[in-house]
Protein backbone atom coordinates (compact mmCIF):
# COMPACT_ATOMS: atom_id res chain seq x y z
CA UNK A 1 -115.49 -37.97 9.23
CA UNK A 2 -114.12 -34.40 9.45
CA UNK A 3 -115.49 -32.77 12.41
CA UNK A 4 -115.49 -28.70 11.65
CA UNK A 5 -117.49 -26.38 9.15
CA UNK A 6 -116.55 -23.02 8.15
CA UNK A 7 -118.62 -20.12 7.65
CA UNK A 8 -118.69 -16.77 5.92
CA UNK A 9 -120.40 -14.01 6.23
CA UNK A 10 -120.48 -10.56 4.18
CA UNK A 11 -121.82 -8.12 5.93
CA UNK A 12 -122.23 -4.20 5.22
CA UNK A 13 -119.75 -2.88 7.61
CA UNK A 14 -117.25 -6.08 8.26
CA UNK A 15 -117.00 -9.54 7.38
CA UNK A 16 -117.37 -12.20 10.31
CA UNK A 17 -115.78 -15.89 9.85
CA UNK A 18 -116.78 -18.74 12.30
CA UNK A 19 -115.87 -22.27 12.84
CA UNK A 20 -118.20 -24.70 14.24
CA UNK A 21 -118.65 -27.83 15.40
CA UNK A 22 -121.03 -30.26 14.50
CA UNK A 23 -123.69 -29.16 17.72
CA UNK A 24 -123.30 -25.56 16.27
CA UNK A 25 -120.73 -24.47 18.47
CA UNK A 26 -118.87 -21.38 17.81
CA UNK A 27 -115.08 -22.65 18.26
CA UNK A 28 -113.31 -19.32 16.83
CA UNK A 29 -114.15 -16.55 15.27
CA UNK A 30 -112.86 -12.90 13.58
CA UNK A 31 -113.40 -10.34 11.93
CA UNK A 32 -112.54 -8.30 8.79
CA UNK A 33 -113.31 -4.68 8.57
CA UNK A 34 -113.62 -2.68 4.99
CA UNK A 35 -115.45 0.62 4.42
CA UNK A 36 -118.59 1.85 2.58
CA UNK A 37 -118.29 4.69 -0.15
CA UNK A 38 -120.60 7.20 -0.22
CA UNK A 39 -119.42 9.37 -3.03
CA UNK A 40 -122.61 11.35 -4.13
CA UNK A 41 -126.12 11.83 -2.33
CA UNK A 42 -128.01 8.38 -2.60
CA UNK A 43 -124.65 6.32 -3.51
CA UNK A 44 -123.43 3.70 -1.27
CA UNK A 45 -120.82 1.27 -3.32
CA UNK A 46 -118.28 -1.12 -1.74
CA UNK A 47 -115.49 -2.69 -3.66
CA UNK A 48 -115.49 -6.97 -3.62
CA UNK A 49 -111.73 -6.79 -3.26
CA UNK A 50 -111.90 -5.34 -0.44
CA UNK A 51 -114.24 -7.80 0.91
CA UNK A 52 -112.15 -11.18 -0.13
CA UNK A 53 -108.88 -9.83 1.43
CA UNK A 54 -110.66 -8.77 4.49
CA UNK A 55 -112.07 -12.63 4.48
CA UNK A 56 -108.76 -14.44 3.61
CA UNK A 57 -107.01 -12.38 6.09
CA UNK A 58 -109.58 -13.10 8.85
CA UNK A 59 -109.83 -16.67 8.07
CA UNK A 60 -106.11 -17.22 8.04
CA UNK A 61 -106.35 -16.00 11.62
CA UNK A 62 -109.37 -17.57 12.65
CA UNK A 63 -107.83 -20.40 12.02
CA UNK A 64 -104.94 -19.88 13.57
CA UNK A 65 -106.31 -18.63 16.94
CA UNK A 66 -109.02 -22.00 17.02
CA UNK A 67 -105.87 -24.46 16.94
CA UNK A 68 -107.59 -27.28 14.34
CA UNK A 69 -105.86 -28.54 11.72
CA UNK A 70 -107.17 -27.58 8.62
CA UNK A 71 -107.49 -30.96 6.97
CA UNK A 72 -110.34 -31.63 9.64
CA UNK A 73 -112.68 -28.40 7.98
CA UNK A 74 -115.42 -30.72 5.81
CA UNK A 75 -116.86 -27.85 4.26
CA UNK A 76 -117.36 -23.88 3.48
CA UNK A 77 -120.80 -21.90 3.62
CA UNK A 78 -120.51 -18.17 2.21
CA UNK A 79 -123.59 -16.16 3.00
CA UNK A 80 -124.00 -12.31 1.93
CA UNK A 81 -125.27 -8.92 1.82
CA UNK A 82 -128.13 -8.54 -0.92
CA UNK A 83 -128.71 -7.30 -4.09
CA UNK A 84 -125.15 -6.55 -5.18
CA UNK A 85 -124.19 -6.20 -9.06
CA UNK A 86 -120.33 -7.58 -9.17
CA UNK A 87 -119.75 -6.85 -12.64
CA UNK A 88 -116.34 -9.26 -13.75
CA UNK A 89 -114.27 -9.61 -17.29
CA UNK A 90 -113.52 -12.97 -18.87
CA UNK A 91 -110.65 -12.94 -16.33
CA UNK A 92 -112.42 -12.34 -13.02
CA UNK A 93 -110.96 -8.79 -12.32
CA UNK A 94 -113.85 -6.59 -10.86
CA UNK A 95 -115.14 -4.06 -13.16
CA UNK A 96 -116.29 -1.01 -10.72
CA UNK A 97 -117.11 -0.94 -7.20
CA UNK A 98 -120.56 -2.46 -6.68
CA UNK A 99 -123.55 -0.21 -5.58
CA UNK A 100 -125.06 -2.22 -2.43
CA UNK A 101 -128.13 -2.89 -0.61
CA UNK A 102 -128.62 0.85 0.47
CA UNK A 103 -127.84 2.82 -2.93
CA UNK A 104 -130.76 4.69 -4.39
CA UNK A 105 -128.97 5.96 -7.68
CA UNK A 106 -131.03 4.27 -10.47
CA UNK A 107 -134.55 5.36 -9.23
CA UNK A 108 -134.93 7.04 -12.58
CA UNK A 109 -134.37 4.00 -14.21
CA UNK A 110 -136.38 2.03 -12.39
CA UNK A 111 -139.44 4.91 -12.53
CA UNK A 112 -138.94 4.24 -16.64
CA UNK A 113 -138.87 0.73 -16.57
CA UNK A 114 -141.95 0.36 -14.75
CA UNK A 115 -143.44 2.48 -17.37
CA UNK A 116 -142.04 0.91 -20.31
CA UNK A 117 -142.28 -2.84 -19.18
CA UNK A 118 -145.23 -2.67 -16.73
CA UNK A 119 -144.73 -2.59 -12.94
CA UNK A 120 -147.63 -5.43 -13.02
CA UNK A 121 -146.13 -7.91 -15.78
CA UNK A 122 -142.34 -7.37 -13.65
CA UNK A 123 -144.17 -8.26 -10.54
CA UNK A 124 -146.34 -11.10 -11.43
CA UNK A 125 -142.96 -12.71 -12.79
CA UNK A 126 -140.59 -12.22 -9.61
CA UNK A 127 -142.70 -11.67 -7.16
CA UNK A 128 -140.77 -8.27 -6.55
CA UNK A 129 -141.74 -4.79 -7.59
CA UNK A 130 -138.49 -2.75 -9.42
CA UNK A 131 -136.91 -0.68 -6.67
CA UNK A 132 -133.11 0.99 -7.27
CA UNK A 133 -131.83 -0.77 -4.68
CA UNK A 134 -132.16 -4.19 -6.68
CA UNK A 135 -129.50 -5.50 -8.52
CA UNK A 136 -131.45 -4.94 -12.17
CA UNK A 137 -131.45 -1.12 -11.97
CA UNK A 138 -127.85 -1.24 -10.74
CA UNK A 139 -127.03 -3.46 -14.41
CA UNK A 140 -129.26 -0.81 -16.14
CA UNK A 141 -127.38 1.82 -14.69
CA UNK A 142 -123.81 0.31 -15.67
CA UNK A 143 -125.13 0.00 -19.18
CA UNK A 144 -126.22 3.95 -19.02
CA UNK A 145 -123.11 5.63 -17.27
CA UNK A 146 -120.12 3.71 -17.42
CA UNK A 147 -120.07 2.07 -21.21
CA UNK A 148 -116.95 1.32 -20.67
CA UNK A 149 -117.35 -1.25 -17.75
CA UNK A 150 -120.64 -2.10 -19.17
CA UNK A 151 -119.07 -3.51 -22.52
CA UNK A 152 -116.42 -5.80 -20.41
CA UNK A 153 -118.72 -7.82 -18.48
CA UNK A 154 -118.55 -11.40 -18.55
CA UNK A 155 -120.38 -11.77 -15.77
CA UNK A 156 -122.80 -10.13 -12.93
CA UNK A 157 -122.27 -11.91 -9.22
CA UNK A 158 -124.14 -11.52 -6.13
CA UNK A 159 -122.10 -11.05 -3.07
CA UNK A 160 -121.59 -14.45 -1.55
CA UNK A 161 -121.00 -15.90 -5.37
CA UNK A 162 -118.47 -13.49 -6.30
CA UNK A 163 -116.67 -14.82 -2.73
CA UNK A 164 -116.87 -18.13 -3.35
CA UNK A 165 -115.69 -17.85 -6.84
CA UNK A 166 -112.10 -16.35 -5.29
CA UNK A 167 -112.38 -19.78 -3.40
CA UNK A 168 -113.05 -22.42 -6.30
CA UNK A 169 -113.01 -20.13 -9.39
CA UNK A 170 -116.30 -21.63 -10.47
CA UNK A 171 -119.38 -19.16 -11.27
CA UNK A 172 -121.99 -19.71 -9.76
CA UNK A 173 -125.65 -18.20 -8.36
CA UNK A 174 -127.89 -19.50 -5.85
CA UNK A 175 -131.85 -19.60 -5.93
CA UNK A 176 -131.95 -17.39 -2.37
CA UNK A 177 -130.26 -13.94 -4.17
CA UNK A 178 -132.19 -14.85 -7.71
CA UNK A 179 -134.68 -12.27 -6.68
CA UNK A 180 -132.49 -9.11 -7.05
CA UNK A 181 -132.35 -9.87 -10.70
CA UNK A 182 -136.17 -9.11 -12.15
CA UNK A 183 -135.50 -11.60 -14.87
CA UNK A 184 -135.35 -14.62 -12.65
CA UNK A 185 -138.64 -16.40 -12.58
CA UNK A 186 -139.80 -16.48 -8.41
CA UNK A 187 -142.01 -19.35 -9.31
CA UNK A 188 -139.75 -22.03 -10.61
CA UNK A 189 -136.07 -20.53 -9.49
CA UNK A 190 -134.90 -20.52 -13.29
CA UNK A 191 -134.05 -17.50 -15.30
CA UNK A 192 -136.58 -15.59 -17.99
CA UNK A 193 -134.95 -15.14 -21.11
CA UNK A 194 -137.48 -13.10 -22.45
CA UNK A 195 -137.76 -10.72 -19.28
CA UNK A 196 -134.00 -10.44 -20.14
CA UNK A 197 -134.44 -9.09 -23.44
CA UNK A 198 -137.02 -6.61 -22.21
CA UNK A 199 -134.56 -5.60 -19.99
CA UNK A 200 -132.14 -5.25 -22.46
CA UNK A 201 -129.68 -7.26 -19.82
CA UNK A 202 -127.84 -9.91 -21.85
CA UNK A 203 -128.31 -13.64 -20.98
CA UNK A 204 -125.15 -14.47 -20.47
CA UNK A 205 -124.30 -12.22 -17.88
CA UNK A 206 -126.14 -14.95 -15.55
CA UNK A 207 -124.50 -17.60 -14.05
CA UNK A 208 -125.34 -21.09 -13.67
CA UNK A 209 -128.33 -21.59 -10.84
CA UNK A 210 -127.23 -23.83 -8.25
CA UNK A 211 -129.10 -24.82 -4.60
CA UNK A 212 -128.20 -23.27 -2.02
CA UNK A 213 -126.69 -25.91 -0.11
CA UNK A 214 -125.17 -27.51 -3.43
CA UNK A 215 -121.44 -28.15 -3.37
CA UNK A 216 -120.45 -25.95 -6.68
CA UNK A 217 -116.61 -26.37 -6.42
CA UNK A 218 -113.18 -26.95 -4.17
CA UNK A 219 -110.89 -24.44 -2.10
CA UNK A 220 -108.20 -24.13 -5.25
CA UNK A 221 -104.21 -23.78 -4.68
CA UNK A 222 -104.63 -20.33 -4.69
CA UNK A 223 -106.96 -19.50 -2.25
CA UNK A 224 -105.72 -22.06 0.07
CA UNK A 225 -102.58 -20.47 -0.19
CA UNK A 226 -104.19 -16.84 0.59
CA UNK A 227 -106.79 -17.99 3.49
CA UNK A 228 -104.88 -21.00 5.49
CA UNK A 229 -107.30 -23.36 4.42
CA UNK A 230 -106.63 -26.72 2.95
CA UNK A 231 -107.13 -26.94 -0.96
CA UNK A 232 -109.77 -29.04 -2.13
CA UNK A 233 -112.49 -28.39 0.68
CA UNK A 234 -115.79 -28.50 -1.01
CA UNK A 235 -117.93 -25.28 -1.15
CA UNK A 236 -121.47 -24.82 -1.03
CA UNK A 237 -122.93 -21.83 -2.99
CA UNK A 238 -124.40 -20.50 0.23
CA UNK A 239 -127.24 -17.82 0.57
CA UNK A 240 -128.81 -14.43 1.17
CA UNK A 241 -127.54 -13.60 4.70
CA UNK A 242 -131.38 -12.75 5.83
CA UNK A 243 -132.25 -16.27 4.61
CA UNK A 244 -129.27 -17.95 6.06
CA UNK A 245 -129.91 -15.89 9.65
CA UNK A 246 -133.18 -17.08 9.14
CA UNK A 247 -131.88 -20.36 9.17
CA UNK A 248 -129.43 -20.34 11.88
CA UNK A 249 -132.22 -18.65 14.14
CA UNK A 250 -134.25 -22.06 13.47
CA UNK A 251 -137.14 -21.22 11.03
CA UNK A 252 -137.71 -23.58 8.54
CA UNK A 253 -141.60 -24.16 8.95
CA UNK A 254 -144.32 -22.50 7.18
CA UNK A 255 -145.27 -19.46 9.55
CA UNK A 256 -142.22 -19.24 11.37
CA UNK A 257 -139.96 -16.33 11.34
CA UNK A 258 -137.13 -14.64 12.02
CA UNK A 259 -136.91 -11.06 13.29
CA UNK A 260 -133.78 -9.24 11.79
CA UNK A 261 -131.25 -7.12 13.67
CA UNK A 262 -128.64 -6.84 11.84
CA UNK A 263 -127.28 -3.73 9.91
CA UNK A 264 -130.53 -3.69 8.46
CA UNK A 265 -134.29 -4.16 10.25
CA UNK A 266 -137.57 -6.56 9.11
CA UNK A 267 -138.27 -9.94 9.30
CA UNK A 268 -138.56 -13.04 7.49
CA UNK A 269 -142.06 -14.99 6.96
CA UNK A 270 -141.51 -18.61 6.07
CA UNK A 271 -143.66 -19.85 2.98
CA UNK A 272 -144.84 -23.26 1.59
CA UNK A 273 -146.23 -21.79 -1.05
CA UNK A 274 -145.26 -18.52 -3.52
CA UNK A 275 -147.66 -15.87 -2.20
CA UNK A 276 -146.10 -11.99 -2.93
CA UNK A 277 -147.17 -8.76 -1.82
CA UNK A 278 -145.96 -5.53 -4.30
CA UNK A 279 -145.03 -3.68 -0.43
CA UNK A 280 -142.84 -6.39 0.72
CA UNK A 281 -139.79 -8.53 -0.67
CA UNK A 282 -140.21 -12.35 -1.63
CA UNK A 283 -137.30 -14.91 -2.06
CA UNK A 284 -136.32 -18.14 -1.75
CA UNK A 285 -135.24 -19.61 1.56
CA UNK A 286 -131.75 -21.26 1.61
CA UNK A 287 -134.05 -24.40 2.33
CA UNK A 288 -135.45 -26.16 -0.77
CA UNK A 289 -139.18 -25.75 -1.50
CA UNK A 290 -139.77 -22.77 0.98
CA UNK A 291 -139.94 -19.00 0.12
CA UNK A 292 -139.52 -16.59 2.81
CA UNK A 293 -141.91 -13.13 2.58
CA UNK A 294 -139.75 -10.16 4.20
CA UNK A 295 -139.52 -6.97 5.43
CA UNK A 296 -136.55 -5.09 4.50
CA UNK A 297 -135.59 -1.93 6.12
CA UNK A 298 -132.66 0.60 5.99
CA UNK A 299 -132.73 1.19 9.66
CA UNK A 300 -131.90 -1.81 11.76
CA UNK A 301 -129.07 -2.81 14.38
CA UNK A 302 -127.19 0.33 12.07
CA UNK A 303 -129.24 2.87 14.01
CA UNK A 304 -127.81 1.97 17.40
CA UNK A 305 -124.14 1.22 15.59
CA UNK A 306 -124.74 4.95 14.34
CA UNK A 307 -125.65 6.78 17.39
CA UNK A 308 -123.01 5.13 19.39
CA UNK A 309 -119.96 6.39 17.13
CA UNK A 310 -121.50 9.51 16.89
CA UNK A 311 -122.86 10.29 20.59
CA UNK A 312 -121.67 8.65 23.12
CA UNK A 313 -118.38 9.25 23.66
CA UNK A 314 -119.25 9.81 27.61
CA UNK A 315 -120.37 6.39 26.95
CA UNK A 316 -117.27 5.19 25.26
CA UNK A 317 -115.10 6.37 28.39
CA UNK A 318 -117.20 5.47 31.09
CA UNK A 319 -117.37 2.02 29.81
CA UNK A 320 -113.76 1.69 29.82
CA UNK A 321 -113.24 2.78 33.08
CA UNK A 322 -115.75 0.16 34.70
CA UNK A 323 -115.70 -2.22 32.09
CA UNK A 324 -119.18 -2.12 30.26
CA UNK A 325 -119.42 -1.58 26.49
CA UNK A 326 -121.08 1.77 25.30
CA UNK A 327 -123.96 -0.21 23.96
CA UNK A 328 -124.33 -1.17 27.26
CA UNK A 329 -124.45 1.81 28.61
CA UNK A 330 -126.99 3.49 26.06
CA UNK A 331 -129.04 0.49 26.80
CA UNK A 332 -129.28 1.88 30.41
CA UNK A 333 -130.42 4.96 29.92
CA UNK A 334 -133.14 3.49 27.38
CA UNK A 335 -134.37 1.51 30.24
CA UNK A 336 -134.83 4.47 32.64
CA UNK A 337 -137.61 6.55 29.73
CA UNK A 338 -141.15 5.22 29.63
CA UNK A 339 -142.14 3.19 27.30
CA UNK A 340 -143.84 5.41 24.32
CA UNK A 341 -140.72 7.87 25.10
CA UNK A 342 -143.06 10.26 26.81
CA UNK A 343 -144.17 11.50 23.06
CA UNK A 344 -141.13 11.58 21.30
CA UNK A 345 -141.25 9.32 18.32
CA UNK A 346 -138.21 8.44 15.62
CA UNK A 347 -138.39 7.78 11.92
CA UNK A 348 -135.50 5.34 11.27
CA UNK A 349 -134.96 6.08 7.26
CA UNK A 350 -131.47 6.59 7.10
CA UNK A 351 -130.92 5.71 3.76
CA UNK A 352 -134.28 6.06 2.35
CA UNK A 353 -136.67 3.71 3.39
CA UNK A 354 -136.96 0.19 1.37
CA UNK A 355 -140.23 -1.74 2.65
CA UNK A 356 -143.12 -1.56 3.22
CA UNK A 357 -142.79 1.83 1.83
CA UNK A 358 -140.04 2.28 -1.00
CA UNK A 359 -139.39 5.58 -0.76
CA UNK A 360 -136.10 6.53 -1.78
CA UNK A 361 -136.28 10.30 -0.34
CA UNK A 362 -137.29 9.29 3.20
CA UNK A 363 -135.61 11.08 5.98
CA UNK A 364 -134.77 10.29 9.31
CA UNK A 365 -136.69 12.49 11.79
CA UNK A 366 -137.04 13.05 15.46
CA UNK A 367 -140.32 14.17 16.88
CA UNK A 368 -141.64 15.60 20.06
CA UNK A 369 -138.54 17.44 21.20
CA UNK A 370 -139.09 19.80 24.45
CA UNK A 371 -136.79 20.97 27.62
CA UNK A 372 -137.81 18.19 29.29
CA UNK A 373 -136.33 15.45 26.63
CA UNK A 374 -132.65 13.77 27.43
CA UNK A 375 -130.07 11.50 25.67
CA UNK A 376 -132.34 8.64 27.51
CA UNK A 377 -134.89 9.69 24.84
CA UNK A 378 -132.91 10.26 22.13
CA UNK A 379 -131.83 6.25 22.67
CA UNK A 380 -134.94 4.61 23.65
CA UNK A 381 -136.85 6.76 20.47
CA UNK A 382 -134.38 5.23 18.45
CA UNK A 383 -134.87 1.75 19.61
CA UNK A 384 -138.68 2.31 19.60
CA UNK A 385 -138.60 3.63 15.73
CA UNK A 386 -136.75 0.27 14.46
CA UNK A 387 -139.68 -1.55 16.31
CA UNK A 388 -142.52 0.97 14.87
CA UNK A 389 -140.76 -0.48 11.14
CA UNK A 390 -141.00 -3.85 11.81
CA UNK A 391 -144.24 -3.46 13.28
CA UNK A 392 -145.52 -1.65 9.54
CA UNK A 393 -143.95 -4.55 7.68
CA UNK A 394 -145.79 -7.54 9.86
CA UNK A 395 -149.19 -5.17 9.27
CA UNK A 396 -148.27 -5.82 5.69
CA UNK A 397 -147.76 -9.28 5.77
CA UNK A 398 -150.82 -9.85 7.77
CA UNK A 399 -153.12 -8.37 5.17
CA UNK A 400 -151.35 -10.43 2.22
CA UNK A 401 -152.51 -13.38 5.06
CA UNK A 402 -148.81 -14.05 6.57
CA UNK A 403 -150.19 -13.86 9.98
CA UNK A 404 -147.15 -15.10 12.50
CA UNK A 405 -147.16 -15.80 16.05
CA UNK A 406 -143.65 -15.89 17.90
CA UNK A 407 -140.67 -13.97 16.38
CA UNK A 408 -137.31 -15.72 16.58
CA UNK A 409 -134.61 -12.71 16.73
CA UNK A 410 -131.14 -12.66 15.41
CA UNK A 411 -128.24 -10.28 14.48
CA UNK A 412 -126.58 -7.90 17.41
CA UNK A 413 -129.72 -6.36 18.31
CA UNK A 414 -130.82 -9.07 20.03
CA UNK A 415 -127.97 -9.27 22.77
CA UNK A 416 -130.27 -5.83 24.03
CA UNK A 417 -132.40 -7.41 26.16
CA UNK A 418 -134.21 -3.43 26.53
CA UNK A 419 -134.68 -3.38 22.72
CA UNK A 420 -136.22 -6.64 21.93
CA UNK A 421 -137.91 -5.98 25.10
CA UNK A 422 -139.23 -3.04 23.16
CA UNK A 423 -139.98 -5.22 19.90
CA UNK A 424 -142.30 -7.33 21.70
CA UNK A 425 -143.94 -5.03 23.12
CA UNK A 426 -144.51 -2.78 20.32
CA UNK A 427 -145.37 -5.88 18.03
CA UNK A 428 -147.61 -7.60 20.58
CA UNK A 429 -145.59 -10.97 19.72
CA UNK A 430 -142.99 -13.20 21.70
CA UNK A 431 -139.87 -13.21 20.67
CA UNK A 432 -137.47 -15.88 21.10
CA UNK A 433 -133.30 -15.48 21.43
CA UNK A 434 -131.09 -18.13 20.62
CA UNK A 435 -128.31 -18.85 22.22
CA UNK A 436 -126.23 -17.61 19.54
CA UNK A 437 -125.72 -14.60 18.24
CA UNK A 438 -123.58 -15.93 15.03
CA UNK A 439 -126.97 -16.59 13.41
CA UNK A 440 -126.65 -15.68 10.00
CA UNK A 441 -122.75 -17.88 9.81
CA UNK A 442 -124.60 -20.77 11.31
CA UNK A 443 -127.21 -21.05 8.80
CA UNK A 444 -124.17 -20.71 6.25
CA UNK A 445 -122.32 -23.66 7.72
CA UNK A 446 -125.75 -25.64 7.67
CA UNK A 447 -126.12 -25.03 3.99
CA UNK A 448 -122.30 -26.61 3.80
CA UNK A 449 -123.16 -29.42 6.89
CA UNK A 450 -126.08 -30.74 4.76
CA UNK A 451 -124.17 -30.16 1.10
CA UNK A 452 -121.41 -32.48 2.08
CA UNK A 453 -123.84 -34.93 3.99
CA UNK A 454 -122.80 -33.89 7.93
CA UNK A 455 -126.70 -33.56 8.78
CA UNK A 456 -128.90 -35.99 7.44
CA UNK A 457 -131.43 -32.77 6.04
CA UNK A 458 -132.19 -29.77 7.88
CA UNK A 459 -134.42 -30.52 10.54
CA UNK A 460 -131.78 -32.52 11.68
CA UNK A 461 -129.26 -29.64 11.56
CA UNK A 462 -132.06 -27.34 13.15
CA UNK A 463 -132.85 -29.98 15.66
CA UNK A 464 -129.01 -30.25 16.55
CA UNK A 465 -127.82 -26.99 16.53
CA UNK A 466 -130.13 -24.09 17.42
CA UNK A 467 -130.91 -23.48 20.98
CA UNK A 468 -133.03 -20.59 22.80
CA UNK A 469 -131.41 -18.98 25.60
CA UNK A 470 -134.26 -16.18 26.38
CA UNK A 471 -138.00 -15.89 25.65
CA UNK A 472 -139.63 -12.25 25.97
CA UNK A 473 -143.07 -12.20 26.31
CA UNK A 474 -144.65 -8.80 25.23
CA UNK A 475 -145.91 -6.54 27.94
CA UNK A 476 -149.40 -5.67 26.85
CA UNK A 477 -150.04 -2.68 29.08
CA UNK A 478 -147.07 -0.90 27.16
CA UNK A 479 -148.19 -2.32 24.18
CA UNK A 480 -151.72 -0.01 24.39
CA UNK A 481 -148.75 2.75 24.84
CA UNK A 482 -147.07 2.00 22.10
CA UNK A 483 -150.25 2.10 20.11
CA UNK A 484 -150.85 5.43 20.45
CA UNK A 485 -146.83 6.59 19.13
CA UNK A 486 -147.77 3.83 16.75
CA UNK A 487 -149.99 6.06 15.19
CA UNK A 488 -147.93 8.67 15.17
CA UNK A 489 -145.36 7.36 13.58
CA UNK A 490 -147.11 6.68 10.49
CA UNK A 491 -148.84 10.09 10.86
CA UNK A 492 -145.22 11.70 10.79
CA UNK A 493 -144.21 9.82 7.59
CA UNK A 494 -147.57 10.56 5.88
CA UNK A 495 -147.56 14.54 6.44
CA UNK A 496 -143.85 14.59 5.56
CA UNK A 497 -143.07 12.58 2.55
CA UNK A 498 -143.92 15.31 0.54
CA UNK A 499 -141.61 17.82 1.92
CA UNK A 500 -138.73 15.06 2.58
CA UNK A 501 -138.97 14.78 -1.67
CA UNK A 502 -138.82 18.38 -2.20
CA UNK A 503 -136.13 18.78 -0.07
């Protein structure tokens, strides 16, 4: 039996490709940078081209720096950003540069929709209220202001599909990313034809529904020749990354869940059975027969990745000097503020906010500034805002009757021990760390282990690969603390959202 899996991952800012072992080892891994576009207020857009030759680069020398021959790779998992509208011609060339997770540009489409259609008979359907940053306003908006790319479609892909179809040419999408797409039914994972002609979105702009760990084609000539991988490898059609970190970070129970740190913030709420709330986001987990009930919010891991490029350059050169990262570093000085950051209190919308609020105009603000505040504050009030979110969106979920004990953390937030530290505390929950920080790439290589029959299902997988290296248990002295900036978090966001739409 081949011995290695492969995985992909698309993520906002860079692409990360990791080869494992059957125990879940990490063996090698890269990665592929590629920028964002931000060409008018509320537009973020990225183009997919750049994202397959960051990933055949990167895997040509991932491969090359983990020494294993590529005949012994049994399989390929892709996992991806969400809610991505790759529009493609008859011949697979991209269309336009797809609006991503963060764009906010068809709000006014989305406003008329819910007018015209019914926010109630769109919800009750996918389990999903219409927001802009979904990938059926983005269609909508194609259709609206560029004609000319709108009349060319063949096809609309999702992020991991499109990559995978460079890899096998077959078109594909999986149940996990249906949910960006308000025509695919959340109950039974098939698509609404009707809700399609309501939307006015053509039918056969939808590919073929596939599991998410079902092999949907082979590595072809081409892309072998491109990546460094051997043609004819078999493919899964892979998953939302959220659902496939939610995987690699173990959940796969009813109740369990994952706590995101990533780019983007939230959590993930395991499900048996289809239960929605119109504040909160509802998918299907890459595992078959599970939903997972999340929190999605603009202002994750990307707050920290933010403040470090733009303010600590002290950082930057001390760490160099005695060899500590600038994350590092800024996690110092958040550990030497109080917790509740002696009053000062951080809204993390940094591109709008998506749940539990969907506001599209909400600002990031810092509160409680006096003589006596330092960069300490400015750090730990970031850290302490991400938490605040997450804490809103488990609220949530605990009145629709998600309630969840231990959070199991993933993403490059959790290698801060002071910030999910912080999330405990401010959440009142334990959170566990595995011992891997490639989360989201292991649950894509699981999807591929089980599609080509390495794992016998996924508990085995689970079972086999995902350890915990750390266990925080939340301090509940701080957590009274935190109650109080709690409060005034929401307080802040509640007397502004007014002026933040006026302005």
């Amino acid at each position: 039996m081949k011995k290695y899996l492969l995985g992909i991952d698309i993520g906002t800012s860079a692409c990360k490709i990791a080869i494992f072992n059957r125990q879940g080892e990490v063996l090698a891994s890269g990665n592929g940078d590629y920028p964002v576009y931000y060409p008018k207020p509320g537009y973020a857009e990225q183009n997919p081209d750049e994202w397959w030759e960051a990933i055949y680069q990167t895997i040509n020398t991932t491969m090359q720096k983990s020494g294993i021959d590529k005949e012994e790779i049994a399989g390929v998992g892709v996992d991806g950003q969400s809610w991505s509208a790759i529009a493609i011609d008859k011949a697979g060339k991209v269309l336009t540069n797809t609006p991503i997770w963060m764009d906010t540009r068809a709000d006014a489409i989305c406003k008329r929709l819910n007018k015209e259609i019914g926010d109630d008979v769109i919800f009750n359907l996918v389990g999903n209220s219409l927001q802009p940053p979904y990938t059926t306003a983005k269609i909508l908006w194609y259709k609206e202001n560029l004609p000319e790319v709108y009349e060319k479609i063949y096809k609309i892909l999702q992020s991991n599909s499109f990559i995978v179809y460079r890899l096998t040419g077959v078109l594909s999408q999986e149940k996990s990313q249906g949910y960006g797409l308000h025509c695919f039914d959340m109950h039974t994972g098939t698509w609404n034809e009707e809700m399609c002609e309501r939307f006015g979105i053509p039918f056969r702009f939808l590919p073929e529904i596939y599991d998410c760990h079902q092999v949907v084609g082979y590595v072809t000539e081409e892309a072998a020749e491109l990546s460094g991988l051997a043609a004819g490898i078999p493919v899964v059609a892979g998953g939302l990354d959220a659902a496939c970190g939610t995987l690699g970070a173990g959940v796969i129970h009813p109740y369990e869940t994952q706590e995101q740190g990533g780019q983007a913030g939230g959590m993930s709420i395991c499900l048996k059975e289809y239960s929605a709330d119109p504040n909160l986001i509802l998918s299907f987990h890459v595992v078959p027969n599970l939903w997972l009930l999340q929190g999605g919010t603009t202002g994750g891991g990307g707050v920290m990745r933010w403040f470090d490029k733009e303010f600590a350059d002290f950082e930057r050169e001390e760490g160099k000097r005695i060899g500590k990262s600038s994350l590092a570093l800024l996690d110092e000085s958040a550990a030497r503020v109080n917790p509740g950051c002696d009053g000062m209190v951080f809204l993390p919308y940094m591109a709008g906010e998506r749940s539990p609020i969907w506001d599209v105009n909400a600002k990031g603000v810092y509160y409680g500034l006096d003589y006596s505040k330092t960069k300490g504050h400015f750090i730990r009030a970031s850290m302490e805002g991400v938490a605040f979110s997450l804490k809103h969106n488990l609220e949530v979920a605990a009145a629709a009757g998600a309630q969840v004990g231990e959070l199991k953390a993933m993403g490059g937030a959790a290698n801060s021990r002071v910030w999910t530290q912080i999330k405990a505390d401010v959440t009142g929950k334990p959170i566990a760390v595995p011992s891997t920080d490639s989360a989201t790439t292991l649950g894509a290589v699981i999807l591929a282990g089980v599609g080509v029959g390495m794992y016998r299902d996924f508990e085995e997988a689970v079972e086999m690969t995902v350890k915990v290296k750390r266990y925080h248990q939340p301090n509940m002295e701080n957590h009274k603390v935190y109650e109080e900036s709690y409060k005034t978090y929401l307080e802040l966001y509640h007397n502004l959202k007014n002026t933040m739409k006026e302005r």
